[in-house]
C-alpha atoms as a PDB file:
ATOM      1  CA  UNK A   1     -58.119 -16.747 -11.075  1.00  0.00           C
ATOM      2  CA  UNK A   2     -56.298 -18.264 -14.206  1.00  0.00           C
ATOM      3  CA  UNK A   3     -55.558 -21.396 -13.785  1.00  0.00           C
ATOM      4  CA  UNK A   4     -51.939 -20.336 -15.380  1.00  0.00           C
ATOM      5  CA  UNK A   5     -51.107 -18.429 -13.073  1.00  0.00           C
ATOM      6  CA  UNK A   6     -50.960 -20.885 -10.403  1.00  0.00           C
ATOM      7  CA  UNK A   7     -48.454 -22.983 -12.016  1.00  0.00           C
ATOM      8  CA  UNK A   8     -44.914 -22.614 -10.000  1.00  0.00           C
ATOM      9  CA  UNK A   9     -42.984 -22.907 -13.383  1.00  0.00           C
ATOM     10  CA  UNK A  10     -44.730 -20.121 -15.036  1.00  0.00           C
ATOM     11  CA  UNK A  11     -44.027 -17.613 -11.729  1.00  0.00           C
ATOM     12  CA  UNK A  12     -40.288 -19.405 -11.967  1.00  0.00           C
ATOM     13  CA  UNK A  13     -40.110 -18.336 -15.876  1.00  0.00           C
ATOM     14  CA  UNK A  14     -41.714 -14.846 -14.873  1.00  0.00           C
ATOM     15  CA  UNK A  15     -39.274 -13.765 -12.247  1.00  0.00           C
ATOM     16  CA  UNK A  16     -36.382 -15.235 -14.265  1.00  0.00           C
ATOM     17  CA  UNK A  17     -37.119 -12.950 -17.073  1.00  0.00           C
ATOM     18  CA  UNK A  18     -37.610  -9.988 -14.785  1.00  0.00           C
ATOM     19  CA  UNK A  19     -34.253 -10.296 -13.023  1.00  0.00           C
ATOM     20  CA  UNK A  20     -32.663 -10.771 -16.344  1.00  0.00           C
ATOM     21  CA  UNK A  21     -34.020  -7.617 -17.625  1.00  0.00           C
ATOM     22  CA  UNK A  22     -33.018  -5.806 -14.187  1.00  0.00           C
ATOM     23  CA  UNK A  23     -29.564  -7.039 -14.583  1.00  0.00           C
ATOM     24  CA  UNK A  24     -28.961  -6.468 -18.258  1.00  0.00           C
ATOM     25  CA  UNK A  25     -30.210  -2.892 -17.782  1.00  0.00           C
ATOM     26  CA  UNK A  26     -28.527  -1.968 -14.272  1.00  0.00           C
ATOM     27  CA  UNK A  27     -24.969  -4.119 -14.273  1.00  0.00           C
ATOM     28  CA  UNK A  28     -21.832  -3.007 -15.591  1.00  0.00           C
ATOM     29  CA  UNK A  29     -20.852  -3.995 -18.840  1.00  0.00           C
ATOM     30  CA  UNK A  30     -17.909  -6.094 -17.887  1.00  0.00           C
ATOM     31  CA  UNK A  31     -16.901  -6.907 -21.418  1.00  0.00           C
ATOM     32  CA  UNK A  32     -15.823  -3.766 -22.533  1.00  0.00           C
ATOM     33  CA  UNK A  33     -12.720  -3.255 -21.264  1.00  0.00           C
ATOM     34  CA  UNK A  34     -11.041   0.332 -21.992  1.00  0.00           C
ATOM     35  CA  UNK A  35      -6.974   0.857 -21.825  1.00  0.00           C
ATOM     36  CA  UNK A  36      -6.939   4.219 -21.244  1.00  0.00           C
ATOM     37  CA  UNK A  37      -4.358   6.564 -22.024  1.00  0.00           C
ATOM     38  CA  UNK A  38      -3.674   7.244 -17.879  1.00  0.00           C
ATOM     39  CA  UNK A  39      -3.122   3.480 -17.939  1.00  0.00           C
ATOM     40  CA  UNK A  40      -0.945   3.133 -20.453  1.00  0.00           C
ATOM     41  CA  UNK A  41       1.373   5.461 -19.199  1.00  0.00           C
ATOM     42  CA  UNK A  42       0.738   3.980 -15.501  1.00  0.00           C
ATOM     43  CA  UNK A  43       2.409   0.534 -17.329  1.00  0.00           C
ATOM     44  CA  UNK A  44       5.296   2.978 -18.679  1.00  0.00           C
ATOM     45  CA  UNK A  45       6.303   4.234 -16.063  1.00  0.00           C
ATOM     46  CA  UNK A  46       6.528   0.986 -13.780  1.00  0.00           C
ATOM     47  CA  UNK A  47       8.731  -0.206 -16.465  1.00  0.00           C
ATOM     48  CA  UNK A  48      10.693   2.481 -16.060  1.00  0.00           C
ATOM     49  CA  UNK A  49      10.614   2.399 -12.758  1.00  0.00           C
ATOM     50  CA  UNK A  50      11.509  -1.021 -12.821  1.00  0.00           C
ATOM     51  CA  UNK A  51      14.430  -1.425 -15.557  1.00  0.00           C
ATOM     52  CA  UNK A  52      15.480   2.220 -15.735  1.00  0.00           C
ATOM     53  CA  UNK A  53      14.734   2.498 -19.140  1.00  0.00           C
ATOM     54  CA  UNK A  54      11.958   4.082 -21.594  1.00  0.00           C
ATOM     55  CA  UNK A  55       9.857   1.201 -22.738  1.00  0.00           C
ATOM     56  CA  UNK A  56      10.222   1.042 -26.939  1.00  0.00           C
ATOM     57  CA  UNK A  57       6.685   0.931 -28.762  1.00  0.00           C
ATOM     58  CA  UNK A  58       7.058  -2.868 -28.830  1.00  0.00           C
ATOM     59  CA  UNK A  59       7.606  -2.831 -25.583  1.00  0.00           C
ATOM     60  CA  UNK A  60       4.306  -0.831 -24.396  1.00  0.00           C
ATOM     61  CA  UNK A  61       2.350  -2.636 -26.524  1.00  0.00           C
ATOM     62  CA  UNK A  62       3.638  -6.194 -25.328  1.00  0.00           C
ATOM     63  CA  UNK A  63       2.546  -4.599 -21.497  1.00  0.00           C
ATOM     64  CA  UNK A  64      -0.709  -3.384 -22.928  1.00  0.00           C
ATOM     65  CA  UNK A  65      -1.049  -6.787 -24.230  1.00  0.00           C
ATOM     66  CA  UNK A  66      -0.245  -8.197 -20.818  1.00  0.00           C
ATOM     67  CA  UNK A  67      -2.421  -6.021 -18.663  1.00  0.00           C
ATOM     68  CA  UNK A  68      -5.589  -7.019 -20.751  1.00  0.00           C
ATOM     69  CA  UNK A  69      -4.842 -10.813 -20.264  1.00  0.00           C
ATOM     70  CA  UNK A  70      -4.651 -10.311 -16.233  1.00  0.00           C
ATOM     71  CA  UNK A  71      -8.023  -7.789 -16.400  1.00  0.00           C
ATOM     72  CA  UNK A  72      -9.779 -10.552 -18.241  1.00  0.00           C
ATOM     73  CA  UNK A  73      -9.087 -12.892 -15.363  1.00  0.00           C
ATOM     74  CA  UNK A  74      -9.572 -10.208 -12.737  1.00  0.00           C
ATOM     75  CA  UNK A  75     -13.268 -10.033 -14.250  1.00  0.00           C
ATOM     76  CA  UNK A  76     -13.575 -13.295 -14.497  1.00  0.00           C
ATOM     77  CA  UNK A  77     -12.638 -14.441 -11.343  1.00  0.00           C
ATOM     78  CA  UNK A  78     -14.929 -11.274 -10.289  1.00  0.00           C
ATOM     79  CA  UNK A  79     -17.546 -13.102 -11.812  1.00  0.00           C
ATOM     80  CA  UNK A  80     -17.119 -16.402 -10.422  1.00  0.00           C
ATOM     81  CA  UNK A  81     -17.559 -14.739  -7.139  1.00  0.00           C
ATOM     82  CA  UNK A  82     -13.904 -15.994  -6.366  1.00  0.00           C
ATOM     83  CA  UNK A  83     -13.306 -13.106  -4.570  1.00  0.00           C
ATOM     84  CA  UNK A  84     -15.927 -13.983  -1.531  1.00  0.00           C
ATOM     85  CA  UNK A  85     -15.076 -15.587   1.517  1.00  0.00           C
ATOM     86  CA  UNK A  86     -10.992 -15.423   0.856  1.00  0.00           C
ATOM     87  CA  UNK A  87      -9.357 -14.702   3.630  1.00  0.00           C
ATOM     88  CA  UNK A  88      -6.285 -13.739   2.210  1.00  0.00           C
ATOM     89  CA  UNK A  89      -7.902 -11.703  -0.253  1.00  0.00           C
ATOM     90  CA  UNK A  90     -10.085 -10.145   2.554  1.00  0.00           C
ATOM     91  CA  UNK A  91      -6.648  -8.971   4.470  1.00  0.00           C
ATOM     92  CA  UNK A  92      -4.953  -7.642   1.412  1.00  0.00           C
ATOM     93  CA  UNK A  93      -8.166  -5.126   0.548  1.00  0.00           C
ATOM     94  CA  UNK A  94      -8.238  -4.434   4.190  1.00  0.00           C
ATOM     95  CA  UNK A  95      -4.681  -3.513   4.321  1.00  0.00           C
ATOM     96  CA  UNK A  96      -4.428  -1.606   0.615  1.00  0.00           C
ATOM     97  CA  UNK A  97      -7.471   0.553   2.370  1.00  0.00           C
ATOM     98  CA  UNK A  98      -5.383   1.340   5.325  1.00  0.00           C
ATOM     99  CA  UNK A  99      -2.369   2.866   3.303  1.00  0.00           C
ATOM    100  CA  UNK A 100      -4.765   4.497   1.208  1.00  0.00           C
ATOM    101  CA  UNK A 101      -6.380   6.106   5.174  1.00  0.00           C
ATOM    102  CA  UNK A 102      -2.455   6.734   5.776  1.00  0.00           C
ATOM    103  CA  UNK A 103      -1.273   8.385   2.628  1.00  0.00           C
ATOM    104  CA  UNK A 104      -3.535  11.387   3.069  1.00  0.00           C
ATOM    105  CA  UNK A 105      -0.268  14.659   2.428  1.00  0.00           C
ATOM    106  CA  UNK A 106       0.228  16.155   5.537  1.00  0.00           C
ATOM    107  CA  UNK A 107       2.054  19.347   6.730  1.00  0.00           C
ATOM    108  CA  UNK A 108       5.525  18.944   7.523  1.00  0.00           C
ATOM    109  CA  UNK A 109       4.723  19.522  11.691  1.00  0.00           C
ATOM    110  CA  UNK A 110       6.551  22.281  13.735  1.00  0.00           C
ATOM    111  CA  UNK A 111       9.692  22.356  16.037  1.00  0.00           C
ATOM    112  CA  UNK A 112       6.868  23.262  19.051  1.00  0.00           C
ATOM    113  CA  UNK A 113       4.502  20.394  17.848  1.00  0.00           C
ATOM    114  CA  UNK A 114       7.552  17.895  18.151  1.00  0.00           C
ATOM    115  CA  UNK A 115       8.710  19.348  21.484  1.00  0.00           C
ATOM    116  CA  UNK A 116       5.208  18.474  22.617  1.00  0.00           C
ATOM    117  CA  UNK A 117       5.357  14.801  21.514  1.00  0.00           C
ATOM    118  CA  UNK A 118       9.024  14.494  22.607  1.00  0.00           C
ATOM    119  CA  UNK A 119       7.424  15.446  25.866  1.00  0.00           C
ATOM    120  CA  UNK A 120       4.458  13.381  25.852  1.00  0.00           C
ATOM    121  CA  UNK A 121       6.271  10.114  24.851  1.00  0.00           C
ATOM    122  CA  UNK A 122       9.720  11.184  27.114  1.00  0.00           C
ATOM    123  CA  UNK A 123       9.689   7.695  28.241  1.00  0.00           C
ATOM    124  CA  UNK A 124      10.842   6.327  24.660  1.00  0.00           C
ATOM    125  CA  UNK A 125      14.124   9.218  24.347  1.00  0.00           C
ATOM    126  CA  UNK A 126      15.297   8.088  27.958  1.00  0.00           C
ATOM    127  CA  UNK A 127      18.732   6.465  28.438  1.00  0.00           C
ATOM    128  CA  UNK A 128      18.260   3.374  30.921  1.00  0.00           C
ATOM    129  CA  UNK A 129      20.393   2.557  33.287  1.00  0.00           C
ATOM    130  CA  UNK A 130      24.288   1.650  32.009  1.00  0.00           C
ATOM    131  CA  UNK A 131      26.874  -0.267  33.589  1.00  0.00           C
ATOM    132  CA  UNK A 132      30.764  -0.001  32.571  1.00  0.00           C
ATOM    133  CA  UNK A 133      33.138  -2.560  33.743  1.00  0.00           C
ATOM    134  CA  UNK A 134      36.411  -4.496  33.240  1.00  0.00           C
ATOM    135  CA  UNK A 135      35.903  -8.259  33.544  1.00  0.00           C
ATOM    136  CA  UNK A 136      37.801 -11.985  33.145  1.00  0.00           C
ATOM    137  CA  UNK A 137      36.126 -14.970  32.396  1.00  0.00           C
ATOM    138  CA  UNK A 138      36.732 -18.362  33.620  1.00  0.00           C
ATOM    139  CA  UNK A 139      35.551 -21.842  32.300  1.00  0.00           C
ATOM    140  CA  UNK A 140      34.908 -23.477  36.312  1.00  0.00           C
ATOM    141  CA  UNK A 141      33.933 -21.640  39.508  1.00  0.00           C
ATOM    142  CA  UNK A 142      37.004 -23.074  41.527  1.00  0.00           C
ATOM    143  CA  UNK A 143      39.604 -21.078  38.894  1.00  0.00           C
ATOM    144  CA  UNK A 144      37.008 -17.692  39.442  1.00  0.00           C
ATOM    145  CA  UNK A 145      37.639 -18.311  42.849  1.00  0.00           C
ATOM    146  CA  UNK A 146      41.281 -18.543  43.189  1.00  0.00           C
ATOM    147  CA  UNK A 147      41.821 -15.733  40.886  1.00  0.00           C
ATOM    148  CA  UNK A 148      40.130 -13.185  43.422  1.00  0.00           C
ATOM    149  CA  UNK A 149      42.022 -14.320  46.289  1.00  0.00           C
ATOM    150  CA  UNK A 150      44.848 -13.495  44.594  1.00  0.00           C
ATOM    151  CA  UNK A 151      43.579 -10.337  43.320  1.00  0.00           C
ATOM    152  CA  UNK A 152      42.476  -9.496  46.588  1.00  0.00           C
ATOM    153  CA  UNK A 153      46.137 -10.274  47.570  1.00  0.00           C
ATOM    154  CA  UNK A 154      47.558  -7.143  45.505  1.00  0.00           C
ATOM    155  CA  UNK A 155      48.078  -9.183  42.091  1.00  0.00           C
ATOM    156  CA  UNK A 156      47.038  -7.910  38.713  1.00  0.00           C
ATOM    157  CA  UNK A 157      43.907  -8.757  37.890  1.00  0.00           C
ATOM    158  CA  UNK A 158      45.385  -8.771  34.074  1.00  0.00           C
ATOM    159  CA  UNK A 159      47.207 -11.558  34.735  1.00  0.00           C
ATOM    160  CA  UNK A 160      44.272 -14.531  35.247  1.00  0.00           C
ATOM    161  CA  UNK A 161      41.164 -14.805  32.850  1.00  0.00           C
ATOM    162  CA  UNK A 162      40.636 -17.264  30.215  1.00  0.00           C
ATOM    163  CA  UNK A 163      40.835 -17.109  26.831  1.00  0.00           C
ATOM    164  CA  UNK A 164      37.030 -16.300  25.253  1.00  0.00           C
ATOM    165  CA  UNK A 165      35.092 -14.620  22.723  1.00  0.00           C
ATOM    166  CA  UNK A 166      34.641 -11.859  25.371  1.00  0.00           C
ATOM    167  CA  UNK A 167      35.970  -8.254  25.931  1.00  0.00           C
ATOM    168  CA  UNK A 168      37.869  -7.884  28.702  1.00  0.00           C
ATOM    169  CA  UNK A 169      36.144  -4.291  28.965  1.00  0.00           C
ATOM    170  CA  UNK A 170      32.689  -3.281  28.163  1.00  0.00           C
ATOM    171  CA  UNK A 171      31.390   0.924  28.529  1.00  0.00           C
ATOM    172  CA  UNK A 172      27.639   2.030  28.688  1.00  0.00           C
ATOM    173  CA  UNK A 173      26.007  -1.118  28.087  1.00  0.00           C
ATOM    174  CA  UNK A 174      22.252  -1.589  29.089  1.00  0.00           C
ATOM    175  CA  UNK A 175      20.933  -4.410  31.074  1.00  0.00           C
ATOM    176  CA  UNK A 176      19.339  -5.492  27.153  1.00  0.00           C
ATOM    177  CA  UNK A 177      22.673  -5.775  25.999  1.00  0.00           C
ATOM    178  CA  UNK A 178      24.777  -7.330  28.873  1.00  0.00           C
ATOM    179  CA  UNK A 179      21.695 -10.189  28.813  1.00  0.00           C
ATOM    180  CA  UNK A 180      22.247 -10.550  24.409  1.00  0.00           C
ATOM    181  CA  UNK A 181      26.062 -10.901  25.705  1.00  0.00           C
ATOM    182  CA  UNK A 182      26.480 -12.662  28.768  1.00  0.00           C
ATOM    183  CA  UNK A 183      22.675 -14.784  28.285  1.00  0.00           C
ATOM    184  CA  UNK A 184      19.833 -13.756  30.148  1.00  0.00           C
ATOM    185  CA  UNK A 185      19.461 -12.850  34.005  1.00  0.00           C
ATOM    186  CA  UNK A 186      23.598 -11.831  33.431  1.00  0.00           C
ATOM    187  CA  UNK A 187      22.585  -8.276  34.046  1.00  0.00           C
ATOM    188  CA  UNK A 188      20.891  -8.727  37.660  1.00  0.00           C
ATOM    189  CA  UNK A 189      24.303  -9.877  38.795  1.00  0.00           C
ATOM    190  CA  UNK A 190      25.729  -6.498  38.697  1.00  0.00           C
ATOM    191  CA  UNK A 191      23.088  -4.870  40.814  1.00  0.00           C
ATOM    192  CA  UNK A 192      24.535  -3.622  44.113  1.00  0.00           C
ATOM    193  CA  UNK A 193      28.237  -4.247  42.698  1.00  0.00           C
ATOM    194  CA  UNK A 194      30.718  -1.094  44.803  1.00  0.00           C
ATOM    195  CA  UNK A 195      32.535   0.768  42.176  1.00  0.00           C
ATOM    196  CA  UNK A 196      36.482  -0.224  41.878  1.00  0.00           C
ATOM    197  CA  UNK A 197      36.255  -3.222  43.208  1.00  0.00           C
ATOM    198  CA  UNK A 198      36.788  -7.170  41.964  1.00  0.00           C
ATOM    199  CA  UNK A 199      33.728  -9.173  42.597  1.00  0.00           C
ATOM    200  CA  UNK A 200      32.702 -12.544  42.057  1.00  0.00           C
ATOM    201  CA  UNK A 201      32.733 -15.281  40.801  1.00  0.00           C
ATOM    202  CA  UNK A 202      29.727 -14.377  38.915  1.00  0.00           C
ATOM    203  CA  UNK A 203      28.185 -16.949  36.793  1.00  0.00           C
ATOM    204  CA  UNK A 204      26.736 -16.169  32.796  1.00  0.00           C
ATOM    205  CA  UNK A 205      25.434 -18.539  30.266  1.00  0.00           C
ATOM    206  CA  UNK A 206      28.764 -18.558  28.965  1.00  0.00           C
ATOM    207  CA  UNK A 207      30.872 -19.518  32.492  1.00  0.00           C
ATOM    208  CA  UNK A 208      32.018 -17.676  35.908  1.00  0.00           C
ATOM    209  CA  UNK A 209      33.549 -14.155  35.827  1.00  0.00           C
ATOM    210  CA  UNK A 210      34.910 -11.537  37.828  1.00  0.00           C
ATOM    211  CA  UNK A 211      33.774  -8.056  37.635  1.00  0.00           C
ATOM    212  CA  UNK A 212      35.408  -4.557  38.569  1.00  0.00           C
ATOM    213  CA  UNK A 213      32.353  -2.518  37.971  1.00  0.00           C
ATOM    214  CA  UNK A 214      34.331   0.779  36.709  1.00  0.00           C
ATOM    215  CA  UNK A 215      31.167   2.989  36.242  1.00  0.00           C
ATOM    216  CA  UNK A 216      27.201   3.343  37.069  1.00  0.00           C
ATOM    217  CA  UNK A 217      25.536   5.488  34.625  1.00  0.00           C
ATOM    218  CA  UNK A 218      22.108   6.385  35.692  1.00  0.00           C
ATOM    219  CA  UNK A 219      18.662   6.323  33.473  1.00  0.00           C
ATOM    220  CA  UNK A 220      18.689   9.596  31.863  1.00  0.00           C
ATOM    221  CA  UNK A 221      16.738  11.615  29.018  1.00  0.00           C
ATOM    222  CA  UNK A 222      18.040  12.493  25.524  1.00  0.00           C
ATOM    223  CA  UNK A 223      18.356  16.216  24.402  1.00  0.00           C
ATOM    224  CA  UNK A 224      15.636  17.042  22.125  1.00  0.00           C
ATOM    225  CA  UNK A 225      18.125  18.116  19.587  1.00  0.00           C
ATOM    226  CA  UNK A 226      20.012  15.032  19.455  1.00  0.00           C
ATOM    227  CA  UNK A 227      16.662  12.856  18.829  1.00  0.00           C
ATOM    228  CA  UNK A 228      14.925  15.360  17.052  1.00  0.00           C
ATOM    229  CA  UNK A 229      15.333  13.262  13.656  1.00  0.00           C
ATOM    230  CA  UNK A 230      13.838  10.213  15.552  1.00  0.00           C
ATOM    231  CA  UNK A 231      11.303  12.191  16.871  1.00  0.00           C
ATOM    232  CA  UNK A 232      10.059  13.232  13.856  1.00  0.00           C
ATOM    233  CA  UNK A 233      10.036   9.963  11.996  1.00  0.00           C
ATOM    234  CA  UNK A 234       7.763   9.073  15.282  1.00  0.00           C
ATOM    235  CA  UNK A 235       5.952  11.868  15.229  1.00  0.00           C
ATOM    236  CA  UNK A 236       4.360  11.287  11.896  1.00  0.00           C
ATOM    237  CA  UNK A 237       4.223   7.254  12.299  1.00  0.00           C
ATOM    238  CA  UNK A 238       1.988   8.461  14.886  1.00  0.00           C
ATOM    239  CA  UNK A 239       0.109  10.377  13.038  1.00  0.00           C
ATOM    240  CA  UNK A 240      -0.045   7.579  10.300  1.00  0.00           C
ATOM    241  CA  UNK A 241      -1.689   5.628  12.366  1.00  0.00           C
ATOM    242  CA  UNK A 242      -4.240   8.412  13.972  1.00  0.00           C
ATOM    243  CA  UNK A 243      -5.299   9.156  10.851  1.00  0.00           C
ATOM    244  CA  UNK A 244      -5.547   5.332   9.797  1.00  0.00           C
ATOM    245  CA  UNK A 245      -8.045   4.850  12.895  1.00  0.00           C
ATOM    246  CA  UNK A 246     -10.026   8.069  12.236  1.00  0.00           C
ATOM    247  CA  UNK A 247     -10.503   6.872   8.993  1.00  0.00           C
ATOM    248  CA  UNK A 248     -12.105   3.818  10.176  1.00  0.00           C
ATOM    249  CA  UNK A 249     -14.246   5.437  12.865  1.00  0.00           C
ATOM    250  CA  UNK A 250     -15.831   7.600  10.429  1.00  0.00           C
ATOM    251  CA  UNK A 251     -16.557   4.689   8.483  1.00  0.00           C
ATOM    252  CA  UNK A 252     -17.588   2.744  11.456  1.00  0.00           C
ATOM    253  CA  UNK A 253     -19.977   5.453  11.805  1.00  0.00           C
ATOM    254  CA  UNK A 254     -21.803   4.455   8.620  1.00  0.00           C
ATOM    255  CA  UNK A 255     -22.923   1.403   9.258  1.00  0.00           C
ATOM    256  CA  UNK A 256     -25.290  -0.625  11.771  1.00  0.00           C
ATOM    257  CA  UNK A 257     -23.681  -3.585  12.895  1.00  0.00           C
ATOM    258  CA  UNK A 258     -25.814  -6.309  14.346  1.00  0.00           C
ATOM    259  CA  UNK A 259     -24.360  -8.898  16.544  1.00  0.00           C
ATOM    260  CA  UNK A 260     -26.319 -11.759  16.237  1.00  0.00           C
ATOM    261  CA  UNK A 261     -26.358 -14.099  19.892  1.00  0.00           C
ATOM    262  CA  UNK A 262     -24.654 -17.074  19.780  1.00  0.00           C
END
C-alpha cells in the first residue's frame, strides 16, 4: 500500500475536500436573499395595520430596507448555530407550531352539536349554591353580642351595626364571592343558618356580624339559550385544543423515540 496513504493528514485533507464539495453542492445558498413581491406587500400591510395608513414609496422601501438588515442576522445567527440549545427559542417554535395546529378553518358547529357539549360539560353552566341575606357588622364580639339580645328583644335590627365598607344587604352571592368579601372560610358560617332569623355573632376577616339569612338559592343549571354564546366560545376552544393534540399525535406517530436509561 502507498505509503501516502497512510498519512492521517492526507485522509484529514481528503475528507475535508469531500465534505466541502457535498456541502457546496447540496446546502442552500444562504446569500441570496430574495424580497419577493408577497413580502413586500406582507410589510405593507402590517404598516397599515399598524398606523392606519398606506405606506408612501419611501416608506416601503425604508421597511424593505429594514427587513433585509434583520434576515441578514436571522441567517447569520442561523449559521452560528445560535439557534440550538435555546430554551426560549425552543418554546417560542413550539408554541408558533401549536397556533399554526389550531388555526386549521373550521365549520361554524350546529345548534345540536352545542346542545351535546352543553350536555357533556353541564357541570361548567350550573349555578352553585347562593345565599341572600341582610347583615350588620361589628368591630368586637361583646357589641355583636349585645346587639342580638336586643334584637331578639323585638328591636330593629336597623338600629345597631357599625359603620364599614360593607353592604348591609347582599342577594345571590356564591360561597366564591362571600369568601373575596368577608375573607376566606366566611362562607361556611352560613351553612345551616334558618331563614328569617338573626344569628350570630359570626366572625369574618373583617370583624363579628350578625346575619338574617333572607334566602337559600339552590345549585341549579343554566338554560341552554341563555349560555349558548358561552357555549360556543367553549365549544370551539375545545376544539382548538383537540385539534392542537391531534396534530401532535400524528406527528408523534412519525418518529421513534428512544429513551435512553439513566
Amino acid at each position: 500500500m502507498n505509503r501516502g496513504l497512510r498519512q492521517p493528514l492526507l485522509w484529514f485533507a481528503l475528507i475535508g475536500v469531500f465534505l466541502f464539495v457535498v456541502d457546496a453542492r447540496f446546502s442552500v445558498d444562504r446569500s441570496e436573499i430574495v424580497v419577493s413581491v408577497a413580502q413586500q406587500e406582507r410589510l405593507a400591510t402590517l404598516w397599515q395595520t399598524q398606523t392606519g395608513l398606506i405606506a408612501s414609496t419611501a416608506e416601503l422601501s425604508a421597511l424593505v430596507d429594514s427587513w433585509i438588515r434583520e434576515e441578514v442576522l436571522y441567517r447569520e445567527a442561523l449559521r452560528l448555530g445560535l439557534d440550538a440549545a435555546d430554551t426560549i427559542i425552543r418554546r417560542r417554535l413550539v408554541q408558533k407550531l401549536g397556533f399554526i395546529a389550531e388555526s386549521e378553518p373550521s365549520e361554524i358547529p350546529t345548534t345540536t352539536e352545542l346542545q351535546a357539549y352543553y350536555r357533556d360539560n353541564l357541570a361548567d353552566y350550573t349555578l352553585p349554591v347562593r345565599y341572600s341575606f341582610r347583615q350588620r357588622y361589628f368591630q368586637t364580639i361583646e357589641a355583636a353580642e349585645q346587639a342580638l339580645q336586643q334584637i331578639s328583644q323585638g328591636r330593629d335590627a336597623s338600629e345597631f351595626g357599625e359603620s364599614s365598607m360593607l353592604n348591609a344587604d347582599y342577594a345571590y352571592r356564591s360561597v366564591l364571592d362571600l369568601n373575596a368579601n368577608f375573607g376566606i372560610g366566611f362562607a361556611d358560617n352560613l351553612v345551616g343558618l334558618s331563614v328569617g332569623l338573626w344569628e350570630g355573632p359570626l366572625h369574618s376577616g373583617l370583624g363579628f356580624h350578625l346575619v338574617q339569612l333572607t334566602a337559600l338559592h339552590p345549585a341549579e343549571n343554566s338554560p341552554f339559550p341563555s349560555v349558548r354564546t358561552q357555549v360556543a366560545m367553549d365549544y370551539q376552544q375545545a376544539r382548538q385544543v383537540n385539534a392542537r393534540e391531534d396534530y401532535i399525535d400524528d406527528l408523534m406517530d412519525r418518529y421513534t423515540i428512544i429513551r435512553e436509561s439513566r
